[in-house]
N, C-alpha and C. Protein backbone atom coordinates (compact mmCIF):
# COMPACT_ATOMS: atom_id res chain seq x y z
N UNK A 1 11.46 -0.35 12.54
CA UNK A 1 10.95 -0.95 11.32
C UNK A 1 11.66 -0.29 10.14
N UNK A 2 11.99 -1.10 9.18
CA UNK A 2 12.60 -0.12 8.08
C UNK A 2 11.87 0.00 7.16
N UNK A 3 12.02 -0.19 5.86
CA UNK A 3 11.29 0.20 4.57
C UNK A 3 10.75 -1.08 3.75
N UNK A 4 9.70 -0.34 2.67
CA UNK A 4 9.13 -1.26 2.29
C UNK A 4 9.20 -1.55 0.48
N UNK A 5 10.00 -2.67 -0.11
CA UNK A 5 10.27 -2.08 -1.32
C UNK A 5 9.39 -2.90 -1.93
N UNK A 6 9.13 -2.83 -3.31
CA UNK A 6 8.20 -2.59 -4.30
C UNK A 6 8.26 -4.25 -4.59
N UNK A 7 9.39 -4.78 -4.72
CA UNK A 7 9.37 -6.26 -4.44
C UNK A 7 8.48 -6.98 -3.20
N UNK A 8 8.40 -6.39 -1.92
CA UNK A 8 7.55 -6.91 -1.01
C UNK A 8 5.91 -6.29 -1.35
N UNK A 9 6.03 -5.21 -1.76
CA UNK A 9 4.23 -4.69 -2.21
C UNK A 9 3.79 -5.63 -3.18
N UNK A 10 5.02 -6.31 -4.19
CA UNK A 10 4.30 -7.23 -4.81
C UNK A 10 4.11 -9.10 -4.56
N UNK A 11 5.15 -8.81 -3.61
CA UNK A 11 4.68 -9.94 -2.86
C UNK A 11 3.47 -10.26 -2.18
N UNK A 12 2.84 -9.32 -1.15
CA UNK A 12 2.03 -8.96 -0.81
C UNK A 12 0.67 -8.85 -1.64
N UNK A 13 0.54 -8.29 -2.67
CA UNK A 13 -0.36 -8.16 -3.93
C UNK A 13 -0.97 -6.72 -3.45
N UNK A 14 0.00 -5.41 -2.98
CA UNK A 14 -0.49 -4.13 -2.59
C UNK A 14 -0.95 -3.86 -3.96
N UNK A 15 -0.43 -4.06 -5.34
CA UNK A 15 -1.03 -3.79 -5.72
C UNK A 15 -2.81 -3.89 -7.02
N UNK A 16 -2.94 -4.85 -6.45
CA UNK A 16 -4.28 -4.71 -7.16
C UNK A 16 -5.30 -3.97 -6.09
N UNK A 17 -6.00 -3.08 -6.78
CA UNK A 17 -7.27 -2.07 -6.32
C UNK A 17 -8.48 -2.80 -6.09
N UNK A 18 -9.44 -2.52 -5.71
CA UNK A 18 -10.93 -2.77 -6.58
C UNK A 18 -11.36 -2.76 -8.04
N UNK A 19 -12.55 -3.19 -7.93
CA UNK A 19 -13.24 -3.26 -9.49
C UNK A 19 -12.99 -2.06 -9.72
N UNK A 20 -12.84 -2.01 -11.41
CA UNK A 20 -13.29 -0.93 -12.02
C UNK A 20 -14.33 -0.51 -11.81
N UNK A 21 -15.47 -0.70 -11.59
CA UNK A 21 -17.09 -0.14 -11.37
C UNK A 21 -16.83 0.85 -10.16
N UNK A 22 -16.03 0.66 -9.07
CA UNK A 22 -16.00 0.96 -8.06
C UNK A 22 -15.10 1.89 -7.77
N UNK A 23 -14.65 2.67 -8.39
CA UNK A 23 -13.11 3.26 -8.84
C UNK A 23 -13.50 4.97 -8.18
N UNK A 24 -12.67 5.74 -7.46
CA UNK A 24 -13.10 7.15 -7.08
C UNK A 24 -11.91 7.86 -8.12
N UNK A 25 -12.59 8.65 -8.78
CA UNK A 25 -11.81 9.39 -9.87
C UNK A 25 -10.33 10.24 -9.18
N UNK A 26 -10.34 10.60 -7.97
CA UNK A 26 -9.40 10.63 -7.00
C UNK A 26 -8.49 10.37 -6.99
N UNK A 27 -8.53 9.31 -7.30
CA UNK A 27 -7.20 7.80 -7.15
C UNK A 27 -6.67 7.82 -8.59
N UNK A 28 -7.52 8.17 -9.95
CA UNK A 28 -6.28 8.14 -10.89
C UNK A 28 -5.31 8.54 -11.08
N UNK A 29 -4.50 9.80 -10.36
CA UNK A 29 -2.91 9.52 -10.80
C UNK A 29 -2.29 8.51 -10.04
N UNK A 30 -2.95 7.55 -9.24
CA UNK A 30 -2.17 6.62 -8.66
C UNK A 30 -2.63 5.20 -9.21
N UNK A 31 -3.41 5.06 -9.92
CA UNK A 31 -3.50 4.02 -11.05
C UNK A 31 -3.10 3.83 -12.05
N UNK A 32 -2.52 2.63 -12.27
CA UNK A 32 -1.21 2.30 -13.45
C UNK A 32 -2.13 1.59 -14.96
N UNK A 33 -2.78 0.98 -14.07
CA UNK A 33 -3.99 0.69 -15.42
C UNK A 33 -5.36 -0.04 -14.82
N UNK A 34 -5.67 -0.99 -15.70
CA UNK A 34 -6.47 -2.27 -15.28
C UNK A 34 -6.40 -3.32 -15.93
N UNK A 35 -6.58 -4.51 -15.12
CA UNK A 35 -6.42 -5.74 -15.58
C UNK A 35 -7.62 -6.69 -15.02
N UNK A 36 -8.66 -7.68 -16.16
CA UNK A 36 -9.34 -8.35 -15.53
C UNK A 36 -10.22 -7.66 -14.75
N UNK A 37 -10.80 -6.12 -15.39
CA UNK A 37 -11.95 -5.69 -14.34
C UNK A 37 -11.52 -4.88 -12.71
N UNK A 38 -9.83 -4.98 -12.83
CA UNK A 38 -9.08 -4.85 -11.62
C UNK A 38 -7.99 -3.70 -11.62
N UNK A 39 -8.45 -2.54 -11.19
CA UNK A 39 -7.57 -1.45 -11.36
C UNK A 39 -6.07 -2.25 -10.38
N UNK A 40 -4.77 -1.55 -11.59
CA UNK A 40 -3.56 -2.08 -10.57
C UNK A 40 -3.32 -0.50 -10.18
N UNK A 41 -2.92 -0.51 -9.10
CA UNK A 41 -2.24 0.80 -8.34
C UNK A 41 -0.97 1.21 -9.01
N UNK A 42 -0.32 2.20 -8.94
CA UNK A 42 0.66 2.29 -9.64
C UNK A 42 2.30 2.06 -8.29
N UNK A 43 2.65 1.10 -8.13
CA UNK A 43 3.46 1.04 -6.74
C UNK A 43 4.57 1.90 -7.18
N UNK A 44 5.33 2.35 -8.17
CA UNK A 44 6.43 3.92 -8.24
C UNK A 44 5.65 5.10 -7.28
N UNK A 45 4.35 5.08 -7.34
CA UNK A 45 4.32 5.88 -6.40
C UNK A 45 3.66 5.83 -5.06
N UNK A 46 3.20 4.67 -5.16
CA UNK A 46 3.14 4.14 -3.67
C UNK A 46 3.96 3.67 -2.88
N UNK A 47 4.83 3.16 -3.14
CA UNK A 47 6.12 2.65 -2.37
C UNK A 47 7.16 4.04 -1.77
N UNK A 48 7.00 4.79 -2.27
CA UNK A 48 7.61 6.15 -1.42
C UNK A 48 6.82 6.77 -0.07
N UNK A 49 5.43 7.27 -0.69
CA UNK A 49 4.97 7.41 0.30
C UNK A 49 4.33 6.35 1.67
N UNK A 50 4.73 5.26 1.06
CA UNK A 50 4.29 4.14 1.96
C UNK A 50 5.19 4.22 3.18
N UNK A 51 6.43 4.25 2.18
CA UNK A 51 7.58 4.48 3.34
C UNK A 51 7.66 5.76 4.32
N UNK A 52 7.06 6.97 3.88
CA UNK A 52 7.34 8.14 4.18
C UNK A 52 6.31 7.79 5.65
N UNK A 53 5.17 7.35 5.31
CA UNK A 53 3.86 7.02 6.54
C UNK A 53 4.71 6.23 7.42
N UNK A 54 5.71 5.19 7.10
CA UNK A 54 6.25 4.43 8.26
C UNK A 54 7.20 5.10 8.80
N UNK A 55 7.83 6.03 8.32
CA UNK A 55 9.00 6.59 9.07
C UNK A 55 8.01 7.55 9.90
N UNK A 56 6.66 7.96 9.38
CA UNK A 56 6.29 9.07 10.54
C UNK A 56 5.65 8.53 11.69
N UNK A 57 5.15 6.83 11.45
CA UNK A 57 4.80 6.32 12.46
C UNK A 57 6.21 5.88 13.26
N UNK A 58 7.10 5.76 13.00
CA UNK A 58 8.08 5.51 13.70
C UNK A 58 8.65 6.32 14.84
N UNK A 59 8.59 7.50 14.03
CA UNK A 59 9.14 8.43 14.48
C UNK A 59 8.32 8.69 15.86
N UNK A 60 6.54 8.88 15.71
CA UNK A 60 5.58 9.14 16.80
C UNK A 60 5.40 7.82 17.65
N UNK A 61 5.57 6.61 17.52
CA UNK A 61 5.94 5.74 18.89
C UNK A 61 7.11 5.72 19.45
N UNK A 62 8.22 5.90 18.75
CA UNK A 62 9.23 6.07 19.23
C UNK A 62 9.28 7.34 20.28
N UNK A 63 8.63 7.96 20.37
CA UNK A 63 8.57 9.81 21.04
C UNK A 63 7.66 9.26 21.72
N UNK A 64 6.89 8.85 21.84
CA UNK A 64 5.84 8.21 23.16
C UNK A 64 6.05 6.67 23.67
N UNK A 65 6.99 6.23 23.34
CA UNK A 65 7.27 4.72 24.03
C UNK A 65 6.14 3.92 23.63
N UNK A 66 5.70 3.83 22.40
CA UNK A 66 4.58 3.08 21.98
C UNK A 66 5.12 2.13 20.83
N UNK A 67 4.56 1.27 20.42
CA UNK A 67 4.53 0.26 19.24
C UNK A 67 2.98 0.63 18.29
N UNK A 68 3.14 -0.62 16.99
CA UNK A 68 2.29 -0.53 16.41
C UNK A 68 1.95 -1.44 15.82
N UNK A 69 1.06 -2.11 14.82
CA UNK A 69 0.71 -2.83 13.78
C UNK A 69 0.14 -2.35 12.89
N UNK A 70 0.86 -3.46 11.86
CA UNK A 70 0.07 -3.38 10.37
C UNK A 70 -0.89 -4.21 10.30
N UNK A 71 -2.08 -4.16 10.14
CA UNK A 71 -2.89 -5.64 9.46
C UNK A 71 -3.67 -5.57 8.12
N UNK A 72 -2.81 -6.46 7.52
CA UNK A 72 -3.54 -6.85 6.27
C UNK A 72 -4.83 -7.68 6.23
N UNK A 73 -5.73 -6.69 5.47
CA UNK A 73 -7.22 -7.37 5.14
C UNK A 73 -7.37 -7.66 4.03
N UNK A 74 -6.81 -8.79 3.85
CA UNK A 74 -7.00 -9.27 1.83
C UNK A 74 -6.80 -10.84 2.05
N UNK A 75 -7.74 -11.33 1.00
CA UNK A 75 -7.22 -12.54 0.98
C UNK A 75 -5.78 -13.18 0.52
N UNK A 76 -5.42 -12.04 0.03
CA UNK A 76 -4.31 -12.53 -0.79
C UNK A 76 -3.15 -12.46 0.33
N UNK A 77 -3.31 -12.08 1.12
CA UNK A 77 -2.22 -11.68 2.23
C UNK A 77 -1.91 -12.80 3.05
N UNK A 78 -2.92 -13.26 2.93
CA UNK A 78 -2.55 -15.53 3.73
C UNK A 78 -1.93 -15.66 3.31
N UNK A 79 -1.34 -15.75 2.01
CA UNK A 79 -0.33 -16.55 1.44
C UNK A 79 1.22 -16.75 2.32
C-alpha cells in the first residue's frame, strides 16, 4: 500500500470532525478551525502521521504474512 495525500483525505472528507459541543480539548493542536458547528481537522498534520501508521502497518503484515483493511464509517465515504 503506499501513501495517502491530502488531496485523497479531502476527497474522502477526513477532514471534518464532530460538533463543536462534542470536541476533547486533546485534539486542539490538530484542529484547523470550525465551520458550520463542525470542527475541521487540520490535515498538514494528519496526513504525515496517517502515513507513518500505514507504513507501520505495512511493515507488521508484511513480517507475519498477513493483510489488512481500512473501513470507512462516514456517510460521506459512499460517495
Amino acid at each position: 500500500m503506499g501513501t495517502v495525500s491530502m488531496r485523497d483525505m479531502l476527497r474522502l472528507v477526513f477532514h471534518f470532525g464532530h460538533q463543536t459541543r462534542y470536541w476533547n480539548p486533546k485534539m486542539k493542536p490538530f484542529i484547523f478551525g470550525a465551520r458550520n458547528k463542525v470542527h475541521i481537522i487540520n490535515l498538514e498534520k494528519t496526513v504525515p502521521m496517517f502515513n507513518e501508521a500505514l507504513a507501520e502497518l505495512n511493515k507488521i503484515a508484511s513480517r507475519k504474512g498477513k493483510s489488512f483493511s481500512l473501513v470507512l464509517n462516514a456517510l460521506q465515504a459512499k460517495r
